[in-house]
Protein backbone atom coordinates (compact mmCIF):
# COMPACT_ATOMS: atom_id res chain seq x y z
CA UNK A 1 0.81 -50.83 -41.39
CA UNK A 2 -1.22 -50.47 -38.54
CA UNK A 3 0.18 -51.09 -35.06
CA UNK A 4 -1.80 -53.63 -32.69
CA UNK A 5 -3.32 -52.07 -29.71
CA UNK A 6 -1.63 -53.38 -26.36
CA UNK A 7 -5.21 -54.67 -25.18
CA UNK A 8 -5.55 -56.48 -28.72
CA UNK A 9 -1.93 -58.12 -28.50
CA UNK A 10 -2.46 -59.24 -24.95
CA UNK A 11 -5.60 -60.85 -25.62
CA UNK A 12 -4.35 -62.47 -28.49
CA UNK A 13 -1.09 -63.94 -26.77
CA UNK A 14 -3.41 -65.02 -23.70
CA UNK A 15 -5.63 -66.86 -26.24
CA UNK A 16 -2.50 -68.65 -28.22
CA UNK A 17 -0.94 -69.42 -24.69
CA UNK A 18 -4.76 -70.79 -24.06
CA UNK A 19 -4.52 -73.30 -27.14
CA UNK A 20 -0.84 -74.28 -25.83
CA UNK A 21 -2.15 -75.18 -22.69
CA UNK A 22 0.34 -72.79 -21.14
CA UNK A 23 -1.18 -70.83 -17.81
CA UNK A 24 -0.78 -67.25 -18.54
CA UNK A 25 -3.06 -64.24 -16.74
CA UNK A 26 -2.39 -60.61 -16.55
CA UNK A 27 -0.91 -59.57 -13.39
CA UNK A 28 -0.92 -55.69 -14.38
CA UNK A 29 -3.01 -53.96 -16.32
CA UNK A 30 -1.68 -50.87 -18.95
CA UNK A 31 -2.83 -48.54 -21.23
CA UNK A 32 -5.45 -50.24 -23.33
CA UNK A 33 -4.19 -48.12 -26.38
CA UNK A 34 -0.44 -47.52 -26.33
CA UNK A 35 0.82 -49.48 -23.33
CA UNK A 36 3.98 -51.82 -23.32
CA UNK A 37 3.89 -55.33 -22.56
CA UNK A 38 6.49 -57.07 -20.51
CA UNK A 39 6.16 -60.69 -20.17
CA UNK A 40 6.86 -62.77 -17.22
CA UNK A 41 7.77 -66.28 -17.75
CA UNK A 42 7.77 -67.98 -14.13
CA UNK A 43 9.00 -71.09 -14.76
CA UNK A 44 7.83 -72.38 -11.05
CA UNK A 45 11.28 -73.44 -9.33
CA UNK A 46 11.76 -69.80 -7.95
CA UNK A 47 13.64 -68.52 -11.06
CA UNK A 48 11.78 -66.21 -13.40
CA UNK A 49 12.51 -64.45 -16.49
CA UNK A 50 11.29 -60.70 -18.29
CA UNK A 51 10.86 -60.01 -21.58
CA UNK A 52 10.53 -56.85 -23.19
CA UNK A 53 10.09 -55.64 -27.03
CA UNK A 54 13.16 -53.95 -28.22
CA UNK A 55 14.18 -52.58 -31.95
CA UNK A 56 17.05 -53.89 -33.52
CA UNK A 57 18.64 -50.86 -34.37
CA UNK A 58 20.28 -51.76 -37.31
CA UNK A 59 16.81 -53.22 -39.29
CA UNK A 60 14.49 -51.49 -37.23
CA UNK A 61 12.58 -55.42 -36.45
CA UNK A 62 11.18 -55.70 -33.67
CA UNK A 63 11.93 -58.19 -31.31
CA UNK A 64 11.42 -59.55 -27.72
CA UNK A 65 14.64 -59.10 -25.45
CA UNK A 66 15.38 -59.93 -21.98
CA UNK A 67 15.21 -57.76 -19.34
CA UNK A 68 15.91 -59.84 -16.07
CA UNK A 69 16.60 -62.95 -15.92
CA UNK A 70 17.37 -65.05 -12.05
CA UNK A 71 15.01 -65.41 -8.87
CA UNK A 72 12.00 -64.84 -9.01
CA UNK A 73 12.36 -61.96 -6.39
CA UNK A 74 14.43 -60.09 -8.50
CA UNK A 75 12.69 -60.19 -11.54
CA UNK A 76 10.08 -58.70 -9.62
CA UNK A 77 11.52 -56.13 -8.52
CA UNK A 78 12.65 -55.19 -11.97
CA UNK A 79 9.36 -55.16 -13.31
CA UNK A 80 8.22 -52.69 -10.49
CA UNK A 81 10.88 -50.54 -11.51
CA UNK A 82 10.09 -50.31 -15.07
CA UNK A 83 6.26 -49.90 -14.03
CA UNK A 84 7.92 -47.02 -11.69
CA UNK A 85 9.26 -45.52 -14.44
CA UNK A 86 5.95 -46.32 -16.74
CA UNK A 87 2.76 -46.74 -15.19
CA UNK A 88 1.06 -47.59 -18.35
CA UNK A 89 3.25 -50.97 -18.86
CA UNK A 90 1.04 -54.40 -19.04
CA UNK A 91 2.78 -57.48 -17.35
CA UNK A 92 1.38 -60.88 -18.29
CA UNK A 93 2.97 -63.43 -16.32
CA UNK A 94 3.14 -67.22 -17.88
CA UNK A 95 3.87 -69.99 -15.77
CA UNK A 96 5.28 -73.09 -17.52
CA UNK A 97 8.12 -75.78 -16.04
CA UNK A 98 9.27 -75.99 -19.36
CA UNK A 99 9.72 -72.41 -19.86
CA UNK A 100 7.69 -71.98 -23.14
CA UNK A 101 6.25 -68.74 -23.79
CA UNK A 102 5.65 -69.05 -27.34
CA UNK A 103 7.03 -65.12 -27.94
CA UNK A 104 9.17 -66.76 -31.00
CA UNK A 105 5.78 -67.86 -32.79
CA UNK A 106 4.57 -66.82 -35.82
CA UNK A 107 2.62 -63.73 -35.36
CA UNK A 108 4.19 -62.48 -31.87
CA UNK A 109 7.60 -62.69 -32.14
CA UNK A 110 7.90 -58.71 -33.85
């Protein structure tokens, strides 16, 4: 099976998030081949969440994981670490009071 391209999967998420009415926009852009994603979810009351895509190491799935989780500020400054350690990392931030990111939906949650 062929694996997405990280420019393919974020424009595909931003254009799902689009049809959810859920504000999303890319806040740093990656490697267009090979890059990871993290995703911001800001849910707009100064706490903010990361998530990241992980393996399950016993089935080898894929799945999205959190990273940080708090204030805002300091999920920020976790995401500048891991694009310290990995300049070619995408961040797509998605703001939504509800906190809906739709990363459990068919088609992007592995």
């Amino acid at each position: 099976m062929a694996r997405l391209t990280a420019r393919f999967w974020v424009d595909a998420y931003l254009a799902r998030l689009r049809l959810a009415d859920i504000p999303a926009f890319v806040v740093a852009h990656g490697d267009d081949t090979g890059g990871a994603v993290l995703v911001k979810l800001n849910t707009l009351d100064a706490k903010a969440q990361v998530f990241q895509r992980s393996f399950d190491l016993a089935t080898g799935a894929r799945a999205w994981v959190t990273l940080a989780e708090g204030c805002e500020a300091e999920v920020d400054a976790a995401i500048a670490r891991q694009r310290g350690f990995d300049p070619d990392i995408w961040v797509v931030e998605v703001e939504d009071r509800a906190g809906r990111h739709l990363l459990d939906a068919d088609g992007l949650s592995g």
